[in-house]
C-alpha atoms as a PDB file:
ATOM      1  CA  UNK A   1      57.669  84.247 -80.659  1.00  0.00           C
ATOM      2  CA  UNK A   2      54.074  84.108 -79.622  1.00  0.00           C
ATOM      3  CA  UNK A   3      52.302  87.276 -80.190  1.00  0.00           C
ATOM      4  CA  UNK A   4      48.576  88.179 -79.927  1.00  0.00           C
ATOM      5  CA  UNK A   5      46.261  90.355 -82.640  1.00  0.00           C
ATOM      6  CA  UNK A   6      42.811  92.399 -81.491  1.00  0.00           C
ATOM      7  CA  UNK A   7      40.167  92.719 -83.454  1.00  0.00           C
ATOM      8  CA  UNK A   8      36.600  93.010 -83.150  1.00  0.00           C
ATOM      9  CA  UNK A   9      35.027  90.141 -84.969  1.00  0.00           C
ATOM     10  CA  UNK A  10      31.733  91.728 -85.401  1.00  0.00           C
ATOM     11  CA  UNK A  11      33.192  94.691 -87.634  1.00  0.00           C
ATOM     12  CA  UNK A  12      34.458  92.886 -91.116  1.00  0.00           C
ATOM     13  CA  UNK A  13      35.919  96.357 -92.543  1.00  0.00           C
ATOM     14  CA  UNK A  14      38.877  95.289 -94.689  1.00  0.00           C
ATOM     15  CA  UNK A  15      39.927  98.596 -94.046  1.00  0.00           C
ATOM     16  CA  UNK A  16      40.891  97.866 -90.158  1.00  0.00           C
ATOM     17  CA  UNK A  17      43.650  95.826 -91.674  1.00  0.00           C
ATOM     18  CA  UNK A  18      46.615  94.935 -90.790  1.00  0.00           C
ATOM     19  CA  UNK A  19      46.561  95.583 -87.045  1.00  0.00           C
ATOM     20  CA  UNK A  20      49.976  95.480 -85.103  1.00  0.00           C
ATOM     21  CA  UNK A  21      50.994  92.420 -83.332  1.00  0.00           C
ATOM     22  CA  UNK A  22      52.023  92.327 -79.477  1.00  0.00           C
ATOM     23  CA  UNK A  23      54.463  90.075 -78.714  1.00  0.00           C
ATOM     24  CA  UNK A  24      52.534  87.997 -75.292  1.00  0.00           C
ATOM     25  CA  UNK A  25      55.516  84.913 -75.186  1.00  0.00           C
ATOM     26  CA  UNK A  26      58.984  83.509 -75.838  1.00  0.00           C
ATOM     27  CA  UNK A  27      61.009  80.911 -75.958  1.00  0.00           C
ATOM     28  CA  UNK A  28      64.586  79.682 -77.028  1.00  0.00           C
ATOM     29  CA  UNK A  29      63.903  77.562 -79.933  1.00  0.00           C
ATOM     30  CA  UNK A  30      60.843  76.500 -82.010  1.00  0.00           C
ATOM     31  CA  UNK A  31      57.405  76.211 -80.764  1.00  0.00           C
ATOM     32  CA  UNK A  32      54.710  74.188 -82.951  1.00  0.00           C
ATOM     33  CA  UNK A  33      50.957  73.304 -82.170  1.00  0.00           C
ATOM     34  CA  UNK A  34      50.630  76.246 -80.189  1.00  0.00           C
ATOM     35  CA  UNK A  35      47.062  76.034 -77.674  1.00  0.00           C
ATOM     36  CA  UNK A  36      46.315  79.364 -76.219  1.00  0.00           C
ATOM     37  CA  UNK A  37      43.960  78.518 -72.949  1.00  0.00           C
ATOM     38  CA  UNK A  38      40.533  79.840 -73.103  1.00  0.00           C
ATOM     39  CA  UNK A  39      41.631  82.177 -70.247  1.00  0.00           C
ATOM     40  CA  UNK A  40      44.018  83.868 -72.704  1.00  0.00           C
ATOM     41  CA  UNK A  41      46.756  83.322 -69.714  1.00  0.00           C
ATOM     42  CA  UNK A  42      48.731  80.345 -70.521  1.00  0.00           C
ATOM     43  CA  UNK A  43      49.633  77.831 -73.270  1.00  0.00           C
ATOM     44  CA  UNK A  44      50.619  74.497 -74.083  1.00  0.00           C
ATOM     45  CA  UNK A  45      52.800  73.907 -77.120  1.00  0.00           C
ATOM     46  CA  UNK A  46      55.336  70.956 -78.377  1.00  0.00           C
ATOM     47  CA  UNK A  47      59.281  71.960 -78.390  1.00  0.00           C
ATOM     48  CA  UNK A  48      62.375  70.994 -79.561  1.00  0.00           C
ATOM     49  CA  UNK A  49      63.992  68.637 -76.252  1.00  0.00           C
ATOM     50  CA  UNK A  50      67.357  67.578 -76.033  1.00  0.00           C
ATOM     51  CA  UNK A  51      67.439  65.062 -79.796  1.00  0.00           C
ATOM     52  CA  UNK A  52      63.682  64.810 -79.800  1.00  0.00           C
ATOM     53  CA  UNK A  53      60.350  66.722 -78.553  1.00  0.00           C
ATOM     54  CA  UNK A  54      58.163  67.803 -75.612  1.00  0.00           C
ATOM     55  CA  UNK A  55      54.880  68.981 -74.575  1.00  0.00           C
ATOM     56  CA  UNK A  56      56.144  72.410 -72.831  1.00  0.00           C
ATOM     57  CA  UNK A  57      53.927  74.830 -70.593  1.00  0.00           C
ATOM     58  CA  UNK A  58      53.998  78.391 -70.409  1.00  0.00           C
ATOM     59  CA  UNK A  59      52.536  81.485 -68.542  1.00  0.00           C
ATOM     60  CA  UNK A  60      52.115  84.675 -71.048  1.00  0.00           C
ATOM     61  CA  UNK A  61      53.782  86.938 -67.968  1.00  0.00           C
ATOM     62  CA  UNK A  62      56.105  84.581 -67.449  1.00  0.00           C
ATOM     63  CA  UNK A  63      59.638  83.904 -69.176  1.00  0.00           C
ATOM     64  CA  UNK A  64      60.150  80.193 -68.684  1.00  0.00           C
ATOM     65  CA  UNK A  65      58.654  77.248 -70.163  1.00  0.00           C
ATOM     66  CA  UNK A  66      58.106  74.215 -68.028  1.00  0.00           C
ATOM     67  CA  UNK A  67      58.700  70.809 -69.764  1.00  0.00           C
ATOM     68  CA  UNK A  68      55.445  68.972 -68.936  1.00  0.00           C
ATOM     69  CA  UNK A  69      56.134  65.644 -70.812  1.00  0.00           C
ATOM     70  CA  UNK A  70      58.364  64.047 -73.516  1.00  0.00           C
ATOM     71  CA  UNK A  71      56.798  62.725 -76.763  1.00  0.00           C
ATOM     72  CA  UNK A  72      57.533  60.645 -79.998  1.00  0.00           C
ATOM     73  CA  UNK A  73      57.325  63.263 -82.511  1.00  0.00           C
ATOM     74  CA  UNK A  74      56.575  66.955 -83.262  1.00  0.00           C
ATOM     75  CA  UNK A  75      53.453  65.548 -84.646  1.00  0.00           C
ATOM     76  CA  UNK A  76      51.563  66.091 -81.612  1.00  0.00           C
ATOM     77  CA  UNK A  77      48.713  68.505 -81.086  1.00  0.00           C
ATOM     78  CA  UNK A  78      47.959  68.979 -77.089  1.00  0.00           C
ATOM     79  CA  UNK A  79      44.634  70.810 -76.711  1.00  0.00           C
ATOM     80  CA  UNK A  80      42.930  71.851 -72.883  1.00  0.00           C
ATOM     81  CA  UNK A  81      40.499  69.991 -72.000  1.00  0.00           C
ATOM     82  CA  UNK A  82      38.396  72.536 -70.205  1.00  0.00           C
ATOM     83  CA  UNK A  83      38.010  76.312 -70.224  1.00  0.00           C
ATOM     84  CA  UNK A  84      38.536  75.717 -66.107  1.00  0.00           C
ATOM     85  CA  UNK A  85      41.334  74.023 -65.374  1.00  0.00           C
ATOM     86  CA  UNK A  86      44.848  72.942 -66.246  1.00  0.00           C
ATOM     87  CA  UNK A  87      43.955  68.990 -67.718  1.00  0.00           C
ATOM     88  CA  UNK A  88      44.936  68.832 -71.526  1.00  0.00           C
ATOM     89  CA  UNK A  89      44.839  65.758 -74.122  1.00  0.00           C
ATOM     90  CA  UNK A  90      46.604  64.455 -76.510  1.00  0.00           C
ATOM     91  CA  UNK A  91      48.140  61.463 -78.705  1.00  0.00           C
ATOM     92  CA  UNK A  92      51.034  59.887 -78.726  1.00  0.00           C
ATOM     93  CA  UNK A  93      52.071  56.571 -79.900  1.00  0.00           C
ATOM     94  CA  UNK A  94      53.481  54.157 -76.650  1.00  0.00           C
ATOM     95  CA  UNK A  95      56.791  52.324 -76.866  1.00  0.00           C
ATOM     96  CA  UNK A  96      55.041  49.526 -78.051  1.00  0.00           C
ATOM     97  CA  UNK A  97      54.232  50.918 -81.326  1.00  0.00           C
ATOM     98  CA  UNK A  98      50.754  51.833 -79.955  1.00  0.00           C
ATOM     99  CA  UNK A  99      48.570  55.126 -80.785  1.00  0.00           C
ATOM    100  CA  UNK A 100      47.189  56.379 -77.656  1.00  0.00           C
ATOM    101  CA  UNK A 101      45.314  59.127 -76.304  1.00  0.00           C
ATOM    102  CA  UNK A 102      45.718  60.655 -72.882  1.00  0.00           C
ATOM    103  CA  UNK A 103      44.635  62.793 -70.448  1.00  0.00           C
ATOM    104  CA  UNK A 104      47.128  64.492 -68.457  1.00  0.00           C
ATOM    105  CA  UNK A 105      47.846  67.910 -66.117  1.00  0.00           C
ATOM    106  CA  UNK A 106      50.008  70.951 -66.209  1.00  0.00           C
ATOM    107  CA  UNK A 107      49.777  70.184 -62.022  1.00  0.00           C
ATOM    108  CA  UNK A 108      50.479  66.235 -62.229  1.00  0.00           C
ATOM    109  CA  UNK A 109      52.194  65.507 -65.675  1.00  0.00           C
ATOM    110  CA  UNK A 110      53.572  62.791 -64.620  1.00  0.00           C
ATOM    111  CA  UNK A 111      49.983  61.264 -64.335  1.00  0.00           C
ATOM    112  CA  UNK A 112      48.923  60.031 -68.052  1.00  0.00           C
ATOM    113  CA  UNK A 113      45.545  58.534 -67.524  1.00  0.00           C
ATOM    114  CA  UNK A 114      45.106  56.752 -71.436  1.00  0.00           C
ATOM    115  CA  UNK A 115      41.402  57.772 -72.320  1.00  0.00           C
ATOM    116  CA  UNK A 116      41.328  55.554 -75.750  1.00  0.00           C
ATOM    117  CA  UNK A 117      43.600  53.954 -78.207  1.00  0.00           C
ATOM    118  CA  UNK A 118      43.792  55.048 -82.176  1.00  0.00           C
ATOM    119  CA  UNK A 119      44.996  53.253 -85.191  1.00  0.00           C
ATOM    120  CA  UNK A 120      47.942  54.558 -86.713  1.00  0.00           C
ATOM    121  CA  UNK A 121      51.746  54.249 -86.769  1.00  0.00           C
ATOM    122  CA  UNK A 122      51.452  58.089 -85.782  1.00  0.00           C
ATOM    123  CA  UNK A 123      49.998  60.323 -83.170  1.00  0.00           C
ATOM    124  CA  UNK A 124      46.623  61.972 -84.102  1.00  0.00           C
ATOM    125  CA  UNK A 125      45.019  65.362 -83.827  1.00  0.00           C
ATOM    126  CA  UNK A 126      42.598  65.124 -80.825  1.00  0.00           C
ATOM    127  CA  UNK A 127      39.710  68.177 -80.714  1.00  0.00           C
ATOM    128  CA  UNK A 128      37.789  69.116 -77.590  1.00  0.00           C
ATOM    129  CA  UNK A 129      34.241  69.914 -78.146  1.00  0.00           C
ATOM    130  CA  UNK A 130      33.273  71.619 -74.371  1.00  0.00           C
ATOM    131  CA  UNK A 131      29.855  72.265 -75.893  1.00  0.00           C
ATOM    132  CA  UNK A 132      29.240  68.656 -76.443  1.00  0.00           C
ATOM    133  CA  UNK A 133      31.634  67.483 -73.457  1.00  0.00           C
ATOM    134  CA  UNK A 134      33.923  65.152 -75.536  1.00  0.00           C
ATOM    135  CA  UNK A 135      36.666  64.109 -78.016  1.00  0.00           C
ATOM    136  CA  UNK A 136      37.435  63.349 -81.268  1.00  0.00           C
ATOM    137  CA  UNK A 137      39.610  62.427 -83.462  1.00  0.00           C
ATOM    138  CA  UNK A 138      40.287  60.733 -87.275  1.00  0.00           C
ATOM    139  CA  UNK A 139      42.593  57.901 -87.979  1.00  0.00           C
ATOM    140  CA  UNK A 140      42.972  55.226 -90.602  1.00  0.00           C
ATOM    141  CA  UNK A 141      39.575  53.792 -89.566  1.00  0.00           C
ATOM    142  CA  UNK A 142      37.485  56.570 -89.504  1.00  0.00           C
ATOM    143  CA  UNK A 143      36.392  59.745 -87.674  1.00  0.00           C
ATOM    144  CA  UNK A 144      35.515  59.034 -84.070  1.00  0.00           C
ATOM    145  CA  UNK A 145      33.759  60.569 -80.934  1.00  0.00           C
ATOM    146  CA  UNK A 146      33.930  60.136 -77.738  1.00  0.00           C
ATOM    147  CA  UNK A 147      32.007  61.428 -74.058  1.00  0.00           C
ATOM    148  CA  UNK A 148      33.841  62.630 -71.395  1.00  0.00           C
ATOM    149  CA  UNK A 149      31.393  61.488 -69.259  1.00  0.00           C
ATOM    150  CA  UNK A 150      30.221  57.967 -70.173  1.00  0.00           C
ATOM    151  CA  UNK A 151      33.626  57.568 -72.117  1.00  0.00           C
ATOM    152  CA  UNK A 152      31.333  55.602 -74.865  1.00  0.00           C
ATOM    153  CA  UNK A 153      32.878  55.461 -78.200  1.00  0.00           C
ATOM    154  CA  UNK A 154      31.380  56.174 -81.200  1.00  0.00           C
ATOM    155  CA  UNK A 155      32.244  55.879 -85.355  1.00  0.00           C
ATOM    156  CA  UNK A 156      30.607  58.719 -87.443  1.00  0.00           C
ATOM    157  CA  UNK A 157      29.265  57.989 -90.997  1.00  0.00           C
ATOM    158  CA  UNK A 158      31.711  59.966 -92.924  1.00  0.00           C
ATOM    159  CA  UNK A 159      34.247  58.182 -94.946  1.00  0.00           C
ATOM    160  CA  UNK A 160      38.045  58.949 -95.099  1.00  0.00           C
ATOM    161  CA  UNK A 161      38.650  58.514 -98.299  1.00  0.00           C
ATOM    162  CA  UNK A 162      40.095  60.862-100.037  1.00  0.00           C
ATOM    163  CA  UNK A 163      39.723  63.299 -97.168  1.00  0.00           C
ATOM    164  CA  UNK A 164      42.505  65.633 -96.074  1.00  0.00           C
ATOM    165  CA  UNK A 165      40.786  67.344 -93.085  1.00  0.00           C
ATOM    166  CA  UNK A 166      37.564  67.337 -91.009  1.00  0.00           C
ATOM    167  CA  UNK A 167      36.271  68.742 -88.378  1.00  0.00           C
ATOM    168  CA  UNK A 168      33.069  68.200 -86.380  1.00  0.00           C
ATOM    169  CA  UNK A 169      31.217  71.996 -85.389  1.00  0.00           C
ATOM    170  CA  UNK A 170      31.056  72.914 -81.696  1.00  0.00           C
ATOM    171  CA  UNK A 171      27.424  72.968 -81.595  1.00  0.00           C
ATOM    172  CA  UNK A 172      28.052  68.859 -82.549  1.00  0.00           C
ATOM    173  CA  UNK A 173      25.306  68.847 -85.902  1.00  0.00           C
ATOM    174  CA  UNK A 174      27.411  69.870 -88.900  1.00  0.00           C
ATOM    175  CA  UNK A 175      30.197  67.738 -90.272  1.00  0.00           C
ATOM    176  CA  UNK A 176      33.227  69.472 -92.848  1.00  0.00           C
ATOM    177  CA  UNK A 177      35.326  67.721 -94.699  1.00  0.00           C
ATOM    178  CA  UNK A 178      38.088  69.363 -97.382  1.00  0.00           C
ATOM    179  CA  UNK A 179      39.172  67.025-100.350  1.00  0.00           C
ATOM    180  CA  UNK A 180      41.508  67.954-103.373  1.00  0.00           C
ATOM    181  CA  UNK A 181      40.650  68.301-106.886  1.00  0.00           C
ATOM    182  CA  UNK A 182      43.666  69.075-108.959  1.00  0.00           C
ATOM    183  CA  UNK A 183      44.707  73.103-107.838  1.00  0.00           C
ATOM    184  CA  UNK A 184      41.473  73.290-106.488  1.00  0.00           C
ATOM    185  CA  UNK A 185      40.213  72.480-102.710  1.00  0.00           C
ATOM    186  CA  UNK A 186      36.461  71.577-102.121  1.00  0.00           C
ATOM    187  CA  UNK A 187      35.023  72.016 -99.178  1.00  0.00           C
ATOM    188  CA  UNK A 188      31.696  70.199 -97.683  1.00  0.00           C
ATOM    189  CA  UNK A 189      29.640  70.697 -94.686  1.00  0.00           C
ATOM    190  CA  UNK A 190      27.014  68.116 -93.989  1.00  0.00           C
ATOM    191  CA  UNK A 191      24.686  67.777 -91.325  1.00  0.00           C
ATOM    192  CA  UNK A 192      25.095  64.950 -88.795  1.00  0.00           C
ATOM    193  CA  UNK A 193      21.418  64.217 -88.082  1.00  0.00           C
ATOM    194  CA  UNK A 194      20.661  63.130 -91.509  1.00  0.00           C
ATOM    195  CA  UNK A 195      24.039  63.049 -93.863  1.00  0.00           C
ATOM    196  CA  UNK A 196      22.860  65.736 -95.792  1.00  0.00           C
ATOM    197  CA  UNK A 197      24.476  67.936 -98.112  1.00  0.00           C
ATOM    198  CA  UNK A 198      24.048  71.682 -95.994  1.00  0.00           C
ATOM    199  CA  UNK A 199      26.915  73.915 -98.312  1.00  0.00           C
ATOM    200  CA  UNK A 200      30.008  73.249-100.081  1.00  0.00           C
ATOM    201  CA  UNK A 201      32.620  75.747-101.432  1.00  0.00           C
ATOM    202  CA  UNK A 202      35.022  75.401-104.522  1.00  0.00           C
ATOM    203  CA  UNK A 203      38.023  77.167-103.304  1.00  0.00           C
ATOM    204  CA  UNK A 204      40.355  78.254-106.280  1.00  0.00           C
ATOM    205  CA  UNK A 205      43.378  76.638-104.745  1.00  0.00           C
ATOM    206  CA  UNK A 206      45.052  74.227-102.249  1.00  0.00           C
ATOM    207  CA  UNK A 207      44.235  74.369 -98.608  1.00  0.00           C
ATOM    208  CA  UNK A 208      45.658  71.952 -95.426  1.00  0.00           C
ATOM    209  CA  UNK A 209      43.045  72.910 -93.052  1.00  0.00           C
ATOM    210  CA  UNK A 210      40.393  75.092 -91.675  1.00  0.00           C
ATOM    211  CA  UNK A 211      38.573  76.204 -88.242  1.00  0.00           C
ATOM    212  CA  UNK A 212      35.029  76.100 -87.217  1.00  0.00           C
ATOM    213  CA  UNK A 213      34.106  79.828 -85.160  1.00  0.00           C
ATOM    214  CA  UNK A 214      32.869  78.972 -81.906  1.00  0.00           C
ATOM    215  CA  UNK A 215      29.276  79.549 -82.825  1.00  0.00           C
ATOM    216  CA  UNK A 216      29.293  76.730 -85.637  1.00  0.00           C
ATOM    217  CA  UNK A 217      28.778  79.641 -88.325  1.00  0.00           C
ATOM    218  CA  UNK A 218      31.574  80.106 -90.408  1.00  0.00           C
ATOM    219  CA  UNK A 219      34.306  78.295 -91.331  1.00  0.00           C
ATOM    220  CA  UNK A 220      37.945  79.887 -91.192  1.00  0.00           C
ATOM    221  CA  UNK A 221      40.496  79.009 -93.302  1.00  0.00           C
ATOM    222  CA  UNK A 222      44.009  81.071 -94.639  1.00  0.00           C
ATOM    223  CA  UNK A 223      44.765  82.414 -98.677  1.00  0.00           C
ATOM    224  CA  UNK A 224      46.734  80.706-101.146  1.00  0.00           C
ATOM    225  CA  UNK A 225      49.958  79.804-100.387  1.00  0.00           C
ATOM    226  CA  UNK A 226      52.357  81.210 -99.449  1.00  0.00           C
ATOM    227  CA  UNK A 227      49.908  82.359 -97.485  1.00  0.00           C
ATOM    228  CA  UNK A 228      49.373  86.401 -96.033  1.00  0.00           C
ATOM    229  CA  UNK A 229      45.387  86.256 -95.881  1.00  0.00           C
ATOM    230  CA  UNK A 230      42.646  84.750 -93.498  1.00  0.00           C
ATOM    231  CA  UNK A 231      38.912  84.106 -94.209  1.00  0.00           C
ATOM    232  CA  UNK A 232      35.991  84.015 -92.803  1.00  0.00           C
ATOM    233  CA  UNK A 233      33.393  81.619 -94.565  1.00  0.00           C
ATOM    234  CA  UNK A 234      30.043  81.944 -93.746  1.00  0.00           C
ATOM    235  CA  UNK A 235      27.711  79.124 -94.071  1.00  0.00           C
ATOM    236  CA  UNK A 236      25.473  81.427 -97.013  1.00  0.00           C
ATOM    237  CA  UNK A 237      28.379  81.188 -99.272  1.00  0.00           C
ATOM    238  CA  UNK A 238      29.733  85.329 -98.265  1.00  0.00           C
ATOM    239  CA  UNK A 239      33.677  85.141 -97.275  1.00  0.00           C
ATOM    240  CA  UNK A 240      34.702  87.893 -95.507  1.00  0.00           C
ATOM    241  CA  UNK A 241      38.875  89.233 -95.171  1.00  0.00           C
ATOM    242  CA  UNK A 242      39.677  89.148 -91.289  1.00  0.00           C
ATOM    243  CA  UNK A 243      43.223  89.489 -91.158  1.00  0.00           C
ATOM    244  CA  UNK A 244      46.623  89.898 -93.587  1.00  0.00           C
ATOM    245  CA  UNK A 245      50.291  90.219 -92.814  1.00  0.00           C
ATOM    246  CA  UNK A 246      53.080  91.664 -94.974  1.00  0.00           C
ATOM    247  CA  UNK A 247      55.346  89.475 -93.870  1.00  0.00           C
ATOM    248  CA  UNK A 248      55.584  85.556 -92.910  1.00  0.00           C
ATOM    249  CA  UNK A 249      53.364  83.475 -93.677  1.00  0.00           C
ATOM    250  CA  UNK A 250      50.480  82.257 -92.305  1.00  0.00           C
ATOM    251  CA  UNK A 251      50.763  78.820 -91.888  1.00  0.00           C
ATOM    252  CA  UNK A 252      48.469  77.052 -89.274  1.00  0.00           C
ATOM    253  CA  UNK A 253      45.028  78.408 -87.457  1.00  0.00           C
ATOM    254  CA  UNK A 254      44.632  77.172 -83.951  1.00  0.00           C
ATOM    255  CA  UNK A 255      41.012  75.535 -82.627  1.00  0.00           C
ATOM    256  CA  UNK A 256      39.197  78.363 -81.631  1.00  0.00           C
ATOM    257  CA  UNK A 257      38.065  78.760 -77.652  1.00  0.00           C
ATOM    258  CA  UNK A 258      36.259  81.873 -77.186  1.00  0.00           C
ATOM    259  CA  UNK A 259      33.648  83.920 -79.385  1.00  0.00           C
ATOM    260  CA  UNK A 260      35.788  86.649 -79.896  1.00  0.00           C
ATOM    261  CA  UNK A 261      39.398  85.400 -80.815  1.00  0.00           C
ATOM    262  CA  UNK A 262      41.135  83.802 -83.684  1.00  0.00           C
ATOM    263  CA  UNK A 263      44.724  82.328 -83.003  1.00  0.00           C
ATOM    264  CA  UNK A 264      46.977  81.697 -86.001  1.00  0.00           C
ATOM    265  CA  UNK A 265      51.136  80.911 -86.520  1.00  0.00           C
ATOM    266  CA  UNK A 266      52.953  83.054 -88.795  1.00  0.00           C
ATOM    267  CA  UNK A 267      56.411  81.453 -89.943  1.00  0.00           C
ATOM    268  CA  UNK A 268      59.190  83.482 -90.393  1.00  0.00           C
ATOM    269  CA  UNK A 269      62.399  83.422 -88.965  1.00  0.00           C
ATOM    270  CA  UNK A 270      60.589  81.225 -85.682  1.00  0.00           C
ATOM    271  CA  UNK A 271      56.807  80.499 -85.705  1.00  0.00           C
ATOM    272  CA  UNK A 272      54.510  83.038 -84.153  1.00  0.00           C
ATOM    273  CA  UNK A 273      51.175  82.804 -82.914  1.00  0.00           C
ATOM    274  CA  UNK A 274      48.569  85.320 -83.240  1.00  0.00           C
ATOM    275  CA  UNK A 275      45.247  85.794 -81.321  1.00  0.00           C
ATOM    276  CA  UNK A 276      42.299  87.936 -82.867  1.00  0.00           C
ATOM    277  CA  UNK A 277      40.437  88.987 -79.344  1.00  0.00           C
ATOM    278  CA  UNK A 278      37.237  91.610 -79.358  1.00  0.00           C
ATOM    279  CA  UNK A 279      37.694  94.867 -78.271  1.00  0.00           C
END
């Protein structure tokens, strides 16, 4: 069940929670790694196929899914590449043992044009930075970024170790990273230009991941687990409540495309995503 949330981000009243949820999509099944279009019209998301998985395609107003292309694993994160048209990325690993990212279609699936290789025995999480017109991507070697255009391929100076997440901001200068430390999480935001230290945040418990806002000024991550909350942290150090359920749980936030919308997967019964959009 795929369902979208409004809100208006600019208004942080606690008190304008929860808002009701309306159910925008559907499908027979399970539906991970959910990516809501920037249009707000269609989605791509990974499915359940036959005794594996595939990258599926949907239309909100519509009622079918369209298979687009099979895949190793339910690991697989397929993201649009632009806000204008249907091309989308992601990894996969090749028959050959291979990781491998590509560039494919919701119009010609069957073309898989490979844009770069990764090392790994797994797929990887590919983000699209349209700000900065490129790619990136962590694996076992390091965080990497690459141009759309001159398709040059570049390894940042941030080291993996002991990293569980990072992200690079949209704007392309800040850097976050989010490590363990016992129950707690830490999490650091550096700058890019000159590796240095620009905020970090002790949060009092474990975290898997977090999202940058589209304006590279906050940071959004979900509550403690079992999760029912989601933050807004601001790059002064003020965390602001934007959203809680009273039932699920929260369970993954989605990159965000547009200034004005959050989307998030609640796990219940099936895995629903939710879409903060300004009103």
């Amino acid at each position: 069940l795929i369902v979208k949330l409004l809100l208006d981000l600019d208004s942080k009243l606690v008190d304008k929670f929860p808002l009701l949820p309306k159910p925008i999509s559907y499908k027979e099944g399970i539906e991970f790694n959910a990516h809501l279009h920037a249009d707000g019209e269609q989605m791509l998301f990974v499915g359940e196929h036959k005794s594996g998985y595939a990258i599926f395609y949907k239309k909100l107003e519509g009622a079918t899914a369209k298979l687009i292309t099979k895949i190793g694993s339910r690991a697989a994160y397929p993201k649009w590449l632009t806000s204008i048209d249907d091309t989308f990325v992601f990894s996969d690993v090749n028959e050959e043992g291979v990781c491998q990212i590509f560039k494919s279609s919701v119009d010609k699936p069957e073309i898989k044009d490979v844009m770069s290789s990764c090392v790994g025995n797994a797929g990887v999480e590919v983000f699209v930075n349209q700000i900065a017109n490129s790619i990136y991507w962590y694996d076992v070697s390091g965080i990497w970024t690459q141009s759309l255009v001159s398709e040059e391929r570049t390894l940042l100076p941030f080291g993996i170790q002991e990293i569980k997440y990072q992200m690079l901001s949209p704007d392309d200068k800040l850097w976050a990273g989010l490590k363990l430390s016992g129950e707690n999480s830490i999490l650091s935001i550096y700058r890019l230009e000159d590796k240095s230290l620009v905020f970090e945040k002790v949060i009092p418990y474990e975290i898997s991941h977090f999202k940058w806002a589209k304006d590279s000024s906050a940071i959004y991550h979900l509550g403690e687990h079992p999760a029912n909350q989601l933050f807004e942290l601001g790059l002064n150090g003020e965390q602001a409540l934007l959203a809680t359920t009273s039932f699920g749980t929260m369970t993954q936030i989605s990159d965000v495309q547009t200034d004005n919308t959050i989307e998030f997967v609640i796990s219940s019964v099936d895995l629903d995503v939710y879409s903060f959009e300004d009103s």
